[in-house]
Protein backbone atom coordinates (compact mmCIF):
# COMPACT_ATOMS: atom_id res chain seq x y z
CA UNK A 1 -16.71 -31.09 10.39
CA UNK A 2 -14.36 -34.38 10.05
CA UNK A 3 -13.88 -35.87 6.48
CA UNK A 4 -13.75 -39.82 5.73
CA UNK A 5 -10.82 -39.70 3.38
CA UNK A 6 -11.06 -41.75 0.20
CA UNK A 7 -9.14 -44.78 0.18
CA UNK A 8 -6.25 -43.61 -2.30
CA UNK A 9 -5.98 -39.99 -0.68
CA UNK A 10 -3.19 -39.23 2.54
CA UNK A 11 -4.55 -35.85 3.33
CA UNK A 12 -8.03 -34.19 3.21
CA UNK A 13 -8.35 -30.64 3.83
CA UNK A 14 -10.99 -27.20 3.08
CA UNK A 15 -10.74 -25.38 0.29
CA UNK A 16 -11.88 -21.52 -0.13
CA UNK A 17 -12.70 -21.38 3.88
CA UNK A 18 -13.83 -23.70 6.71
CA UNK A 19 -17.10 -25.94 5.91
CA UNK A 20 -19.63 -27.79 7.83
CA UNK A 21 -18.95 -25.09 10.62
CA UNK A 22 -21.87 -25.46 13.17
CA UNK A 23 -23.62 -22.34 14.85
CA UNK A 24 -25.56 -19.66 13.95
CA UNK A 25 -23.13 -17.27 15.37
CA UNK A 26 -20.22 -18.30 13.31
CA UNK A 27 -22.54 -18.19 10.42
CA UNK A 28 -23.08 -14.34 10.85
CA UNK A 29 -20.49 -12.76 12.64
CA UNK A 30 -17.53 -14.36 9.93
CA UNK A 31 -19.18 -13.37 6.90
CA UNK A 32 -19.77 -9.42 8.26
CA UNK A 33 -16.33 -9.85 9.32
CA UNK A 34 -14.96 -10.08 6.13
CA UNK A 35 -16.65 -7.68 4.65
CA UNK A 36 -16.16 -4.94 6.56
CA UNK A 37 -12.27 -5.97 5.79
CA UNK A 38 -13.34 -5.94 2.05
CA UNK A 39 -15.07 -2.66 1.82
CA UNK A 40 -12.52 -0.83 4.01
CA UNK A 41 -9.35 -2.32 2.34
CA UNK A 42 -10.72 -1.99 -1.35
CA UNK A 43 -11.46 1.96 -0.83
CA UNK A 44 -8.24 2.21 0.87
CA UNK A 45 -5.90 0.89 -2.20
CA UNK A 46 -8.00 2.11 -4.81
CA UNK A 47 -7.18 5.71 -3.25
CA UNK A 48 -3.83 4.75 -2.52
CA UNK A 49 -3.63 3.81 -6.13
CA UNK A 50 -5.22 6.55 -7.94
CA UNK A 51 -2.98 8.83 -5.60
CA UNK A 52 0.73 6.98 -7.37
CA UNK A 53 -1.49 7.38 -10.75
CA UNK A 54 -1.45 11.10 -10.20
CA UNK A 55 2.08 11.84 -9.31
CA UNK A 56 3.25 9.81 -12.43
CA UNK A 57 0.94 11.24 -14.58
CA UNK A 58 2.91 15.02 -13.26
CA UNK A 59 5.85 13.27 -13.71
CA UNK A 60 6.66 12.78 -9.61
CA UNK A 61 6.79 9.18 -9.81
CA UNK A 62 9.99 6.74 -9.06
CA UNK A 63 10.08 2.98 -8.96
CA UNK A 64 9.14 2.45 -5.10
CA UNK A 65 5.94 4.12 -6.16
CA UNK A 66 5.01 1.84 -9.03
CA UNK A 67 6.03 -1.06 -6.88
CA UNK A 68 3.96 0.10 -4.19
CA UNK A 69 1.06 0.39 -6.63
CA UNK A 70 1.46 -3.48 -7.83
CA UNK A 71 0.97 -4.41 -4.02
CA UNK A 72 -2.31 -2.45 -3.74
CA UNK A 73 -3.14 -3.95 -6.80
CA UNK A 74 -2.71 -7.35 -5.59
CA UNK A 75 -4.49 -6.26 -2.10
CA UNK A 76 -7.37 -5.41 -4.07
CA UNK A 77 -7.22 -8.90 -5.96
CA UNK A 78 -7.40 -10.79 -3.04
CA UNK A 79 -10.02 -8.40 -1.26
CA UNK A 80 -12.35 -8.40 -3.92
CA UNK A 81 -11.92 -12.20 -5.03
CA UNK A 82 -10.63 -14.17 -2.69
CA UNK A 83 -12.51 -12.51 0.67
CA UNK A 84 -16.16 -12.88 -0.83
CA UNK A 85 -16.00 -16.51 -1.42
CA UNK A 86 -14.67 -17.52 1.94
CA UNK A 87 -17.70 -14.88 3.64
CA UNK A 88 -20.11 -16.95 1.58
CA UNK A 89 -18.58 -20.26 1.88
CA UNK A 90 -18.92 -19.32 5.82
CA UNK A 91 -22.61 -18.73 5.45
CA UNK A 92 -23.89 -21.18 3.87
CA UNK A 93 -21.45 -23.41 5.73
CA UNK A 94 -21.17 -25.43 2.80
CA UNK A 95 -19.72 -25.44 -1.02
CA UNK A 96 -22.12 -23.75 -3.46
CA UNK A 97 -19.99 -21.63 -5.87
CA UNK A 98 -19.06 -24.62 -8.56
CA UNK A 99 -16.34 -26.79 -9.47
CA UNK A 100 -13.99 -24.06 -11.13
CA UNK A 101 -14.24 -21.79 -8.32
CA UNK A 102 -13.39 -24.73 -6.09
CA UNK A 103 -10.14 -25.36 -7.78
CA UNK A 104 -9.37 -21.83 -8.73
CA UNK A 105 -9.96 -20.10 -5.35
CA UNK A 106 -6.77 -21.49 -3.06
CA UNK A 107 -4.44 -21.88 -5.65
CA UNK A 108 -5.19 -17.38 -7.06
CA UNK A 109 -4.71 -16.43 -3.31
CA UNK A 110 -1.85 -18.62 -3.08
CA UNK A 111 -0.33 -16.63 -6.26
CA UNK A 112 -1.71 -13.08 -4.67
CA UNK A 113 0.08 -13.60 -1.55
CA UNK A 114 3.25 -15.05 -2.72
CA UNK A 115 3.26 -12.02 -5.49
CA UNK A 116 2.70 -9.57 -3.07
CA UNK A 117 5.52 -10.84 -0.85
CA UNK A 118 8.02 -10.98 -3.65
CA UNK A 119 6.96 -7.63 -4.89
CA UNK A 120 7.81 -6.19 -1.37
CA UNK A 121 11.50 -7.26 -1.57
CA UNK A 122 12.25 -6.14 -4.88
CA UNK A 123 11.39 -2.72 -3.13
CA UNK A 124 14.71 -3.19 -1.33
CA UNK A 125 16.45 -2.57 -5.27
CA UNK A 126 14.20 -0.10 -6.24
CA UNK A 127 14.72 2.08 -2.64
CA UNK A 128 18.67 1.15 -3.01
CA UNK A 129 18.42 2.61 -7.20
CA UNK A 130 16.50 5.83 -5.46
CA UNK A 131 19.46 6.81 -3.13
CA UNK A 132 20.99 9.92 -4.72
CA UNK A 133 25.23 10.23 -4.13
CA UNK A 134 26.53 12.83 -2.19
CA UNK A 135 27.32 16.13 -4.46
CA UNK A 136 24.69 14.83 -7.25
CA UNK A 137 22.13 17.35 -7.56
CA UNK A 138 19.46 15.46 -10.10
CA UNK A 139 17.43 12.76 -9.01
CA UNK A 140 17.60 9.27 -10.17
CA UNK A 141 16.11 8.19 -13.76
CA UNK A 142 13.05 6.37 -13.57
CA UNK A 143 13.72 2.88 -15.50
CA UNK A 144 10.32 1.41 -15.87
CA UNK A 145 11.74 -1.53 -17.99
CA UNK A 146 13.44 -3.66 -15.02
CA UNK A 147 9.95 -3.06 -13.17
CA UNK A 148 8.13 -4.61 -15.74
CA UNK A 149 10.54 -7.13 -16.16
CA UNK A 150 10.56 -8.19 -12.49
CA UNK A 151 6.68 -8.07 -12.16
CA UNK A 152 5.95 -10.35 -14.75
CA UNK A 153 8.86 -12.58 -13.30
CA UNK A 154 7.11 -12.35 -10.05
CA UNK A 155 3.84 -13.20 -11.30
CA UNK A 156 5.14 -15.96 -13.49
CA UNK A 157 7.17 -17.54 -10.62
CA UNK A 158 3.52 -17.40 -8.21
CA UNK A 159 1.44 -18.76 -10.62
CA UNK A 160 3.57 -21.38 -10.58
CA UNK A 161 4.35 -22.09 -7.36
CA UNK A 162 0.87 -22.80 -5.63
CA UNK A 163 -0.16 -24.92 -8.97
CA UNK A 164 -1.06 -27.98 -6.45
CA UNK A 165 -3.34 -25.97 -4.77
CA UNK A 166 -5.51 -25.83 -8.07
CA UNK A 167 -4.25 -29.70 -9.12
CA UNK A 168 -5.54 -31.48 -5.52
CA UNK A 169 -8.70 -29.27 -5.18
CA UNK A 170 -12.02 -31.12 -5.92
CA UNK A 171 -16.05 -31.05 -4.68
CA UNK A 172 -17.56 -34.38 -3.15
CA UNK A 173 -20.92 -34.73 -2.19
CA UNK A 174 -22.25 -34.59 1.08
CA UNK A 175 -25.77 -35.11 0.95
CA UNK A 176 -28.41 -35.32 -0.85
CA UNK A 177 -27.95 -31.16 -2.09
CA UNK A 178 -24.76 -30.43 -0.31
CA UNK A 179 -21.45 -30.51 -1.67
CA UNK A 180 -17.72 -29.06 -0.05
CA UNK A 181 -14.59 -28.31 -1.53
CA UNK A 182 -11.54 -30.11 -0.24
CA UNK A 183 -7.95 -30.85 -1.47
CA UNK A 184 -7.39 -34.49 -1.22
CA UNK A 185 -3.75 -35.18 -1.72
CA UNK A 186 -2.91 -38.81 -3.66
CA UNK A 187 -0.68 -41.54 -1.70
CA UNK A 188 1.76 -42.10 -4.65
CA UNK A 189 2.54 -38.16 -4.53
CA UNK A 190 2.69 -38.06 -0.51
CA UNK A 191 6.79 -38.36 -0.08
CA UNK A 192 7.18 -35.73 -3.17
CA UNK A 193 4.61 -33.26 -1.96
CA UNK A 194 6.20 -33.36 1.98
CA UNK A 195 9.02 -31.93 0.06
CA UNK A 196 7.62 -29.62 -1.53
CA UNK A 197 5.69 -27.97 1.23
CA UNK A 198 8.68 -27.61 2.97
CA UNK A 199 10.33 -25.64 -0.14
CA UNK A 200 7.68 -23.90 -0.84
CA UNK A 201 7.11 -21.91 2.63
CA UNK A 202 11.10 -21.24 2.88
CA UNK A 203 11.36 -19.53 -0.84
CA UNK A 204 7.68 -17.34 -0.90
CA UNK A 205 7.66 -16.14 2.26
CA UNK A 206 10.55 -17.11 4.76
CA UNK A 207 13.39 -16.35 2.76
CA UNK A 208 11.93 -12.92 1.29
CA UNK A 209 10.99 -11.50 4.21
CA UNK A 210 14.21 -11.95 6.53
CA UNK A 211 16.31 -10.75 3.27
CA UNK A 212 13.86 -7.49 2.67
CA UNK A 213 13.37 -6.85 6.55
CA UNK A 214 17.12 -7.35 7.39
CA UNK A 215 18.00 -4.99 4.25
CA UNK A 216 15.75 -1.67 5.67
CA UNK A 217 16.83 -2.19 8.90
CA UNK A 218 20.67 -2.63 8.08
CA UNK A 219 19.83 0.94 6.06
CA UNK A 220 18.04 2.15 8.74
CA UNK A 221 20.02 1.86 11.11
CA UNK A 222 23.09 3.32 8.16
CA UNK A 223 21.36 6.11 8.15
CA UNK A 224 20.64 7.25 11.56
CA UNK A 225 24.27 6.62 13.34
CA UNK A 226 26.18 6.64 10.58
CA UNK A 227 24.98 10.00 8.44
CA UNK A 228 22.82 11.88 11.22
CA UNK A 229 22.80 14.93 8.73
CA UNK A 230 21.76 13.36 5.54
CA UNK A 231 18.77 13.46 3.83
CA UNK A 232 15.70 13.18 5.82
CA UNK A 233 13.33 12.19 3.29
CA UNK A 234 15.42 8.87 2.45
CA UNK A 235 14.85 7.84 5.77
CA UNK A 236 11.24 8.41 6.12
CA UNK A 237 10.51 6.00 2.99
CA UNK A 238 12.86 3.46 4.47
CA UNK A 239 11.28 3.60 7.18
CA UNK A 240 7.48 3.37 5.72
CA UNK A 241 9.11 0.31 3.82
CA UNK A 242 9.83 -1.44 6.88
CA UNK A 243 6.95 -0.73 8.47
CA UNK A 244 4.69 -2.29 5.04
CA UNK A 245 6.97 -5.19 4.94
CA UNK A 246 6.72 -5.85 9.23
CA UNK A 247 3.37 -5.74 8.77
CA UNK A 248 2.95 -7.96 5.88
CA UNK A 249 5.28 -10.71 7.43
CA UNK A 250 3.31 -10.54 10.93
CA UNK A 251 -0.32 -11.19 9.67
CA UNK A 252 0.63 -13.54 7.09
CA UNK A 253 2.55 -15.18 9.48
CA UNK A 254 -0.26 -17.37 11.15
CA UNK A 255 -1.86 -18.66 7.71
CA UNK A 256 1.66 -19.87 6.56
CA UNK A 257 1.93 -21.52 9.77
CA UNK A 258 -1.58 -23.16 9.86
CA UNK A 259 -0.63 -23.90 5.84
CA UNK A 260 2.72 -25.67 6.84
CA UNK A 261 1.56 -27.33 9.62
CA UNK A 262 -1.24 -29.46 8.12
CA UNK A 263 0.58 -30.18 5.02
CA UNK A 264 3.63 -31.79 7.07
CA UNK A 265 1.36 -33.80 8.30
CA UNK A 266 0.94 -32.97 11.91
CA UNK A 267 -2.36 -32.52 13.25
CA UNK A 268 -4.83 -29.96 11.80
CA UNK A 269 -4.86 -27.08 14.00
CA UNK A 270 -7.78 -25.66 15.93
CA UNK A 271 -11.02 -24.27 13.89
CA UNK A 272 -10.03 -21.48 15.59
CA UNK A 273 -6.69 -20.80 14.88
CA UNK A 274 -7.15 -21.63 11.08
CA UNK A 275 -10.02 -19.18 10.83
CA UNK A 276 -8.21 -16.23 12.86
CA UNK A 277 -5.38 -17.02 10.45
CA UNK A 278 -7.28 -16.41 7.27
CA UNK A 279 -8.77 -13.27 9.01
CA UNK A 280 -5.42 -11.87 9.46
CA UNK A 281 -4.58 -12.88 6.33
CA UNK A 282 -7.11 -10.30 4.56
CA UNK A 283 -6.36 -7.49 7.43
CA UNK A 284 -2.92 -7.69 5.77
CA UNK A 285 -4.37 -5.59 2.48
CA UNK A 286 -5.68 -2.82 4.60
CA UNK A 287 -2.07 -2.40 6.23
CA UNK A 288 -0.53 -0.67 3.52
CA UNK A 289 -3.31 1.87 2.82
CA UNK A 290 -2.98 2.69 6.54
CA UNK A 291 0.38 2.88 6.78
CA UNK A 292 0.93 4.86 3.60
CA UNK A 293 -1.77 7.47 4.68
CA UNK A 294 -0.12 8.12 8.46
CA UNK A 295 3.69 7.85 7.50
CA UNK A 296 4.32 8.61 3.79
CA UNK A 297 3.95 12.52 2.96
CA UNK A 298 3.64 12.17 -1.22
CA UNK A 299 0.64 10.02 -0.27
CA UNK A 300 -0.41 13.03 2.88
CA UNK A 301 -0.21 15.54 -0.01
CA UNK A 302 -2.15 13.46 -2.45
CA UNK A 303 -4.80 13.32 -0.14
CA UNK A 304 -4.55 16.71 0.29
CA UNK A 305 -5.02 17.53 -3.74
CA UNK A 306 -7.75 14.78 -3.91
CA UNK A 307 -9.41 16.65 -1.27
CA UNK A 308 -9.18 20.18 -3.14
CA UNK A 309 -10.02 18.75 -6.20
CA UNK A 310 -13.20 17.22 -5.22
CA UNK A 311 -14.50 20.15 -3.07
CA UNK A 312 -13.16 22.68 -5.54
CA UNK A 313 -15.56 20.30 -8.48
CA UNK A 314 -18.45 20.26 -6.26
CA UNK A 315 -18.19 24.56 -5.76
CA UNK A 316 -17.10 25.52 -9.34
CA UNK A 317 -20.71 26.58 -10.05
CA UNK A 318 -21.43 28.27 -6.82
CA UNK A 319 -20.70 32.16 -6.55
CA UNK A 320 -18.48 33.75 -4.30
CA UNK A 321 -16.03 30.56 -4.23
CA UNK A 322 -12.30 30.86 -4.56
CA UNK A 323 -10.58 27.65 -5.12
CA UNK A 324 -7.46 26.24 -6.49
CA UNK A 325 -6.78 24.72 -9.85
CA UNK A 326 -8.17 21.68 -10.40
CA UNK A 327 -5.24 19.51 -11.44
CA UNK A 328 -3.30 21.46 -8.46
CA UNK A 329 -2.15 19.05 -5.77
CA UNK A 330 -1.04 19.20 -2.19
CA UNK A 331 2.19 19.96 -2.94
CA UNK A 332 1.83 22.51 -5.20
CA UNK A 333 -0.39 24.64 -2.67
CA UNK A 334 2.13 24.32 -0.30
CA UNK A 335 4.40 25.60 -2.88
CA UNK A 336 2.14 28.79 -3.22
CA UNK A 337 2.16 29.09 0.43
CA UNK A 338 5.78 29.74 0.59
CA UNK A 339 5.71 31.58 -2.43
CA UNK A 340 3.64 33.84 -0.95
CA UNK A 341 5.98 34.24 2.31
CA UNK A 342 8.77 35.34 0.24
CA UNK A 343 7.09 37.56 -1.60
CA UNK A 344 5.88 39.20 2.07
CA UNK A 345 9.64 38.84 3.28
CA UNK A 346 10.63 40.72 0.07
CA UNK A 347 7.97 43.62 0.94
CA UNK A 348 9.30 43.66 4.40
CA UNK A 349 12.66 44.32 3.49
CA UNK A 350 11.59 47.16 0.98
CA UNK A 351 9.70 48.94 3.94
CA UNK A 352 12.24 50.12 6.02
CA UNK A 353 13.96 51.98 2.75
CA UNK A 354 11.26 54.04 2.57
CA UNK A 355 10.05 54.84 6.10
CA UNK A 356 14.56 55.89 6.57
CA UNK A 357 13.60 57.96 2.76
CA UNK A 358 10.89 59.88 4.31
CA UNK A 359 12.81 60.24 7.56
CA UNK A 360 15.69 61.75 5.65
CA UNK A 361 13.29 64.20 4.16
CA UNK A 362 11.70 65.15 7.65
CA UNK A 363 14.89 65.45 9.39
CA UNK A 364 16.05 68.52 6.37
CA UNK A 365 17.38 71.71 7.82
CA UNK A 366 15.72 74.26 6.00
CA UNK A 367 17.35 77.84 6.43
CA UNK A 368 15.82 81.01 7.22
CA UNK A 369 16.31 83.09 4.22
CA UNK A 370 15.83 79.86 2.06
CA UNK A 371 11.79 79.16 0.50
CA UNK A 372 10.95 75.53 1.39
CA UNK A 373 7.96 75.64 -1.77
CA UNK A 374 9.65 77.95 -4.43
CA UNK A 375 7.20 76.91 -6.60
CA UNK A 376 4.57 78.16 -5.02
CA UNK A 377 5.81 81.57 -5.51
CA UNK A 378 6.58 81.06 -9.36
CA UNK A 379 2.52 80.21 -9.69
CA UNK A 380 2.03 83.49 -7.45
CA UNK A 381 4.17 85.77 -9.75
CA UNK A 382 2.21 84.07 -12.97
């Protein structure tokens, strides 16, 4: 798989996935790999999604839930784009998806992952805006304007960034009918872009996640030593926040690594290494779906109501079937359920009014000359 470099070029490297790979095994195992990653991580943020679609749509949204929405939105982006074309660049162990996809395909999953990352620390704001004082009541207003104002800031910012992914990235010919995808970097740029990839790590990825991972486990740690009898619920979604952003910064981890290390121009690291890097890289968008489905409860309880709904759709026409509304989630069962036990606490309480009333009447001294049923004898006389 080595490269002759072209006489004006200081580095040579794949684009969209490792090329020229030999072995049938590779050729198989890589490309069912991936999409097993692909079809488990897009049904995973698509639910996760339409889950935050239904609690703003009944008005039980807030602004870590929208946030959390743009990351499975970006997960989904780089599943459903960026995944396929390394699983078929790994088949066919060669470059056969065109020149635009060639210079496209690095430099979008460049922007997905950076986006992703800075989207995850601007959760540290919106959790910080959620936090309700002590002695106020009403929950905090949800400002969508700063979100949109920071995601297309985000997006704008890793677009940018990655732009010499998309600037360096070209097909040669190998072959007769054989072409691969490589990023050939020019000799007159080499001292600017050794700068650069030493920037560009540090602010995308280094920098955000020590700031956002420091920041939820400085609160974290806040709220279990120093208010032990405050809200519970704040610290479960700090919590799940660290959790999504330790994940994120572990498995992305490797590929930034590999990335950095070629580009300073060290050695290229093993096949290997680079390849378990870029798998780890796409296990990454099935961590939040997971997470978010064993540790949040709103996304438990939307579950839930998904669940109802679709069982309850499938049964409407069939007799004898009782189920709940429709647009009735989780939550709102569960606040039938304890509706329900109040009502039979209520009851309770009323019981023991009437069994002392009827005890009253049993325990009535009657006297001798005295007729217990005087009415009896008015119908008699009639």
């Amino acid at each position: 798989m080595d490269i002759d470099r072209s006489m004006n070029a200081s580095f040579v490297d794949f684009v969209g996935g490792v090329q020229l790979l030999p072995g049938e095994g590779t050729r198989t195992a890589l490309p069912v790999i991936l999409i097993g990653i692909c079809v488990s991580g897009a049904v995973g943020n698509l639910l996760v999604m339409l889950i935050f679609y239904r609690d703003f749509r009944n008005a039980r949204g807030s602004e870590v839930k929208a946030l959390l929405a743009a990351v499975a939105a970006t997960d989904l982006a780089i599943l459903l784009l960026c995944a396929p074309v390394r699983a078929v660049t790994y088949y066919r162990q060669s470059w056969r998806l065109g020149s635009f996809v060639c210079s496209t395909t690095d430099w979008f999953q460049h922007a997905c992952v950076v986006a992703k990352t800075l989207i995850l620390a601007t959760t540290s704001r919106a959790k910080h805006n959620s936090v309700v004082p002590s002695g106020v009541t009403r929950p905090p207003r949800l400002s969508p304007t700063w979100i949109h104002g920071a995601l297309a800031f985000i997006w704008t910012v890793s677009v940018m960034f990655p732009i010499p992914q998309f600037l360096f990235a070209s097909l040669q010919p190998r072959g007769a009918d054989t072409f691969i995808c490589v990023s050939e970097l020019p000799a007159c740029a080499a001292d600017f872009m050794s700068l650069f990839y030493k920037i560009y790590p540090t602010l995308t990825f280094a920098l955000p996640t020590a700031f956002t991972l420091a920041y939820y486990i400085k609160t974290l740690h806040a709220a279990v030593n120093h208010a032990p009898t405050g809200p519970q619920q704040q610290s479960k979604v700090t919590l799940v926040l660290l959790c999504v952003s330790g994940a994120n910064a572990l498995l992305l981890l490797p590929e930034w690594s590999a990335f950095t290390w070629t580009r300073l121009g060290f050695h290229k690291p093993p096949v290997g290494l680079a390849i378990f890097a870029q798998v780890l890289l796409y296990s990454g968008s099935c961590a939040l779906p997971a997470i978010l489905m064993t540790m949040y409860d709103d996304v438990r309880r939307g579950i839930v109501g998904l669940w109802f709904t679709s069982t309850c759709r499938r049964a409407k026409h069939a007799p004898g079937n009782r189920c709940p509304k429709s647009e009735e989630n989780g939550a709102e069962l569960g606040a039938h359920a304890v509706n329900d036990e109040a009502t039979s606490q209520e009851l309770d309480k009323a019981i023991p009014d009437v069994e002392h009333f009827w005890t009253g009447r049993r325990n009535t001294h009657v006297e001798d000359n005295q007729d217990p049923v005087p009415w009896e004898r008015e119908e008699k006389m009639v």
